[in-house]
Protein backbone atom coordinates (compact mmCIF):
# COMPACT_ATOMS: atom_id res chain seq x y z
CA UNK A 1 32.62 120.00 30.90
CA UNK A 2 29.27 118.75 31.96
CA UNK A 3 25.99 118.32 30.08
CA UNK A 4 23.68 121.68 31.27
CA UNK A 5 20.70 120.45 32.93
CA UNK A 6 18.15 121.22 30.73
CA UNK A 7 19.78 118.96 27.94
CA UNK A 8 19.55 115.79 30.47
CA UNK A 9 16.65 114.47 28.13
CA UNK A 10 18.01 115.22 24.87
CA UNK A 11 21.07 112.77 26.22
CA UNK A 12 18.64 110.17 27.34
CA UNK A 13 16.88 109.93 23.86
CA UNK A 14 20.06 109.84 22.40
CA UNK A 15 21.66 107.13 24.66
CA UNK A 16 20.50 104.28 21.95
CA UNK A 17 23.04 104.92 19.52
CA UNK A 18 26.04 104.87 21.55
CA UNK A 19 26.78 101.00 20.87
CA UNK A 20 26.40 101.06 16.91
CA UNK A 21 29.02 100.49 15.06
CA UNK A 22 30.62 102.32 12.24
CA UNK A 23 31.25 99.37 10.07
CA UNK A 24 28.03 98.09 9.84
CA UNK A 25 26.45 99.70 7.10
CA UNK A 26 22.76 98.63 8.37
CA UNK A 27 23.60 99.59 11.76
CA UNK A 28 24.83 103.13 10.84
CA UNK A 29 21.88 104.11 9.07
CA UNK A 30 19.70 102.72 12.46
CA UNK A 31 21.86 105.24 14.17
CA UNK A 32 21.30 108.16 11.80
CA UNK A 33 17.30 107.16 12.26
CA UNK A 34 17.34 107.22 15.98
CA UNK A 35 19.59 110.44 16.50
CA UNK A 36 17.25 111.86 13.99
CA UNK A 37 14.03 110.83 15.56
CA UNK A 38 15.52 111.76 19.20
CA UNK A 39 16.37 115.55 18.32
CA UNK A 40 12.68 115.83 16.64
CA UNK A 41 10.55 114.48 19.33
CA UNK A 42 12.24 116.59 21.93
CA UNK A 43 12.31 120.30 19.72
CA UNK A 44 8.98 118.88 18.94
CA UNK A 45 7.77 118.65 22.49
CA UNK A 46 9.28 122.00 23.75
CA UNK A 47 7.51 123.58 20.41
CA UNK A 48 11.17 124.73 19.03
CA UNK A 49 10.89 123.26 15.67
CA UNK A 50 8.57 123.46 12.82
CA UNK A 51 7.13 120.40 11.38
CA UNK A 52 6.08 121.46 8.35
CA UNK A 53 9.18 121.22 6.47
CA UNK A 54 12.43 122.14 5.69
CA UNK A 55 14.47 125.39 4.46
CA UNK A 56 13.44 126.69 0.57
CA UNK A 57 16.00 126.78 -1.75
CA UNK A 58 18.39 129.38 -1.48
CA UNK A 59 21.20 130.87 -3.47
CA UNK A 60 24.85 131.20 -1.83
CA UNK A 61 24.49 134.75 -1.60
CA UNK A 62 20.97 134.76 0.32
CA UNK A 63 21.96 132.27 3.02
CA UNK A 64 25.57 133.51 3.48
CA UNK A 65 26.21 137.23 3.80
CA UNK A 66 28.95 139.02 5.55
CA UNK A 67 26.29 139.83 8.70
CA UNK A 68 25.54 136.08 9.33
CA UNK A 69 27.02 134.87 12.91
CA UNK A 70 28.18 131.57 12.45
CA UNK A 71 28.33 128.49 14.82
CA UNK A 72 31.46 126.46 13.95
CA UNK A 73 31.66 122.81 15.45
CA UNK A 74 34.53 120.43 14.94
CA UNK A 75 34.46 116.71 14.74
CA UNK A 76 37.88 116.32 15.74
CA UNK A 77 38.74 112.51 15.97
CA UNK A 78 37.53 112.64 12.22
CA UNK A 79 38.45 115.20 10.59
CA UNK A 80 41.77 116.77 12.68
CA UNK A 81 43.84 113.98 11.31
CA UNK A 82 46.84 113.82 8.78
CA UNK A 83 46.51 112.35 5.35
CA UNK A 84 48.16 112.06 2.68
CA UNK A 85 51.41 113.41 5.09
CA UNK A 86 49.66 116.62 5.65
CA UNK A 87 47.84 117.46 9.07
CA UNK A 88 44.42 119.05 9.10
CA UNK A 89 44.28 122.28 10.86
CA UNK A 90 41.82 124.41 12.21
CA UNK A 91 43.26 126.72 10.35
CA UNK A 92 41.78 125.10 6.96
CA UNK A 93 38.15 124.60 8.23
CA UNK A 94 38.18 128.62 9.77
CA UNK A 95 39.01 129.98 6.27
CA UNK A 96 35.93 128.64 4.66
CA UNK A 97 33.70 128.83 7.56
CA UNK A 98 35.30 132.96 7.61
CA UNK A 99 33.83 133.88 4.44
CA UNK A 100 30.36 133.47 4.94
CA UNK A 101 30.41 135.65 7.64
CA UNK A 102 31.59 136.24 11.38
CA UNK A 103 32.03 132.95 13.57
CA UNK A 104 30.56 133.77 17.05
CA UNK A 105 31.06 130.13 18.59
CA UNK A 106 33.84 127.67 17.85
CA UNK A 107 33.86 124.39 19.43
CA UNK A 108 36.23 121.55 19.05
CA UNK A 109 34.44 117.88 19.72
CA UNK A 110 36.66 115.58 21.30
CA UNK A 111 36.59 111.83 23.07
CA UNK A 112 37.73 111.40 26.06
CA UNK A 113 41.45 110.08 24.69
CA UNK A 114 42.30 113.53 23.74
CA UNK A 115 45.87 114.92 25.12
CA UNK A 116 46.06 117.76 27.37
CA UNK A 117 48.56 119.48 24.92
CA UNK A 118 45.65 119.38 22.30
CA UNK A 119 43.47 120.39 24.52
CA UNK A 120 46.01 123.41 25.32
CA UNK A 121 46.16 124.13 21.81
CA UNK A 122 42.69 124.11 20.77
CA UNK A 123 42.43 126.65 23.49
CA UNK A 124 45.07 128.75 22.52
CA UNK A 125 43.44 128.81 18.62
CA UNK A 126 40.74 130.49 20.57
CA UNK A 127 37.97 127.49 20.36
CA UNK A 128 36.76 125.52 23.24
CA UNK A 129 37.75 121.98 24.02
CA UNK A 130 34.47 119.88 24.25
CA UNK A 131 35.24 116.31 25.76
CA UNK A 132 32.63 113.84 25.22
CA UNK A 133 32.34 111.29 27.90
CA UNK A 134 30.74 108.94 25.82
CA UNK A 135 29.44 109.25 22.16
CA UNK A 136 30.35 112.63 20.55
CA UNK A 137 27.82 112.91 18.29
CA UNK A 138 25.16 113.17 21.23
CA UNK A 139 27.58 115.53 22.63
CA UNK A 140 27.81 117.22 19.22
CA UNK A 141 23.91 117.45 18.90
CA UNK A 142 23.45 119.03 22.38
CA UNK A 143 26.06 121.46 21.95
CA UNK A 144 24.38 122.44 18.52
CA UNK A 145 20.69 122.59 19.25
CA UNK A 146 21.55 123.97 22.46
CA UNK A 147 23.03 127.29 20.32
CA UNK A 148 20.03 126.53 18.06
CA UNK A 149 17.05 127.09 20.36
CA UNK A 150 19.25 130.29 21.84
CA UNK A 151 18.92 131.64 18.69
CA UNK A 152 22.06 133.77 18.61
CA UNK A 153 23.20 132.48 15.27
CA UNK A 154 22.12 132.10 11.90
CA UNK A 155 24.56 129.86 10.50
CA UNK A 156 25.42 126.10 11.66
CA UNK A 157 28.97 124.67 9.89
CA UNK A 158 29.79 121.41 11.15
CA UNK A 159 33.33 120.18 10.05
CA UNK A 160 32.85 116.55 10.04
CA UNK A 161 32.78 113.51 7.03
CA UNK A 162 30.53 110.92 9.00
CA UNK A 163 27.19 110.17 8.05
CA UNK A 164 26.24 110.47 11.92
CA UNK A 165 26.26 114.42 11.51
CA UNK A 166 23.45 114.15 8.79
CA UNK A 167 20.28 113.99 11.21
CA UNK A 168 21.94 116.89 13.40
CA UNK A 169 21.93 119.01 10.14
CA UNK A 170 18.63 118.29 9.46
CA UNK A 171 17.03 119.16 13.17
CA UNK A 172 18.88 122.51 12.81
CA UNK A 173 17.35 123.38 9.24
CA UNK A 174 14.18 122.32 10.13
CA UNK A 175 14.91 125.48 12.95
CA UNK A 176 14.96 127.62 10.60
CA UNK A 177 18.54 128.13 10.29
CA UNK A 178 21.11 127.53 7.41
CA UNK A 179 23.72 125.28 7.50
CA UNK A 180 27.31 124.12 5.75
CA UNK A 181 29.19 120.61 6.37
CA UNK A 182 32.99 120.89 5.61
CA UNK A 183 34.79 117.65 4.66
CA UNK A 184 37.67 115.83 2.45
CA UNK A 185 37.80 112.50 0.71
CA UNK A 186 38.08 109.74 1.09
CA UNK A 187 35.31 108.80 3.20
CA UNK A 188 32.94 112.39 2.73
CA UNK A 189 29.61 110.88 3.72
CA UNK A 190 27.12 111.49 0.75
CA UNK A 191 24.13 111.47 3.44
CA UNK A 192 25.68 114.17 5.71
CA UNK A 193 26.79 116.50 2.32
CA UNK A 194 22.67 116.42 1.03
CA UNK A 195 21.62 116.97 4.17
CA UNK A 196 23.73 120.02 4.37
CA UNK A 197 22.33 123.39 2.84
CA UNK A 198 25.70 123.66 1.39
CA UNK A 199 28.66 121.62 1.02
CA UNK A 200 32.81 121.99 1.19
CA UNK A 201 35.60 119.56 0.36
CA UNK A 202 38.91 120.65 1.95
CA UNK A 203 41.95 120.67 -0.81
CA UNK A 204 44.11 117.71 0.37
């Protein structure tokens, strides 16, 4: 699949993260910064989001309800793994993301290694296969904003433990929408569960 047209410039501002590393502790949090600072000047420019500030505090109940429609993306190199000799499913992450309400889009983010016969099966779990090209986490952030200034959801749930998803959540709150991060341990980024309205540890 193909970046739409209209995101060519979101990519672009994004393109200076690509070569950071994940070890680099330093490095990461340049990433974070730029991906961050990317997503804001372009919503920014095309007057989609709100400067002002952030979402109020909310209680569960307020920001999820049973008539939310929920956009469900998938980090899948990091969190569709098997640990502690038990895969990770898409099963797991759709029965949390279920309860707060009914998931309209589900997209699984993949890199460009990914099988055909996961590709096949994502499909036949009814999500769509997204193959990133190069970095998913641009890919990631112009699948979400994309969904974000359609405004046909209310609800963004990212399934994802890295630290990189952190700035993503933040552009979407500061559209006005709410917004979950679903994880395990080890390795649950800190920065990407605060920046989250609301966070979930999968049972491993």
């Amino acid at each position: 699949m193909t970046y739409f047209s209209q995101h060519e410039e979101v990519g672009l501002l994004l393109a200076k993260s690509t070569d950071k590393t994940i070890e680099d502790k330093d490095e990461e949090n340049n990433d974070d910064s730029e991906l961050e600072d990317s997503i804001a000047q372009t919503a920014s420019r095309s007057g989609k989001i709100d400067q002002s500030g952030t979402l109020s505090f909310k209680t569960v109940k307020n920001i999820f309800s049973k008539q939310k429609k929920i956009a469900l993306f998938i980090d899948a190199p990091n969190i569709l793994r098997r640990v502690n000799n038990r895969q990770i499913r898409l099963e797991d992450i759709e029965k949390i993301a279920s309860k707060f309400g009914q998931i309209k889009i589900a997209k699984v983010i993949l890199n460009r290694h990914a099988p055909k016969n996961l590709l096949k099966a994502i499909e036949n779990s009814g999500y769509e296969p997204i193959v990133a090209t190069a970095d998913i986490y641009i890919r990631m952030a112009i699948e979400i904003m994309d969904n974000v200034f359609s405004k046909n959801v209310d609800i963004v749930i990212i399934a994802s433990r890295h630290a990189r998803c952190a700035p993503i959540l933040r552009a979407v709150k500061a559209n006005g929408l709410d917004t979950a991060i679903i994880g395990f341990q080890p390795g649950f980024s800190i920065a990407v569960k605060n920046a989250a309205d609301m966070a979930f540890q999968l049972e491993i």
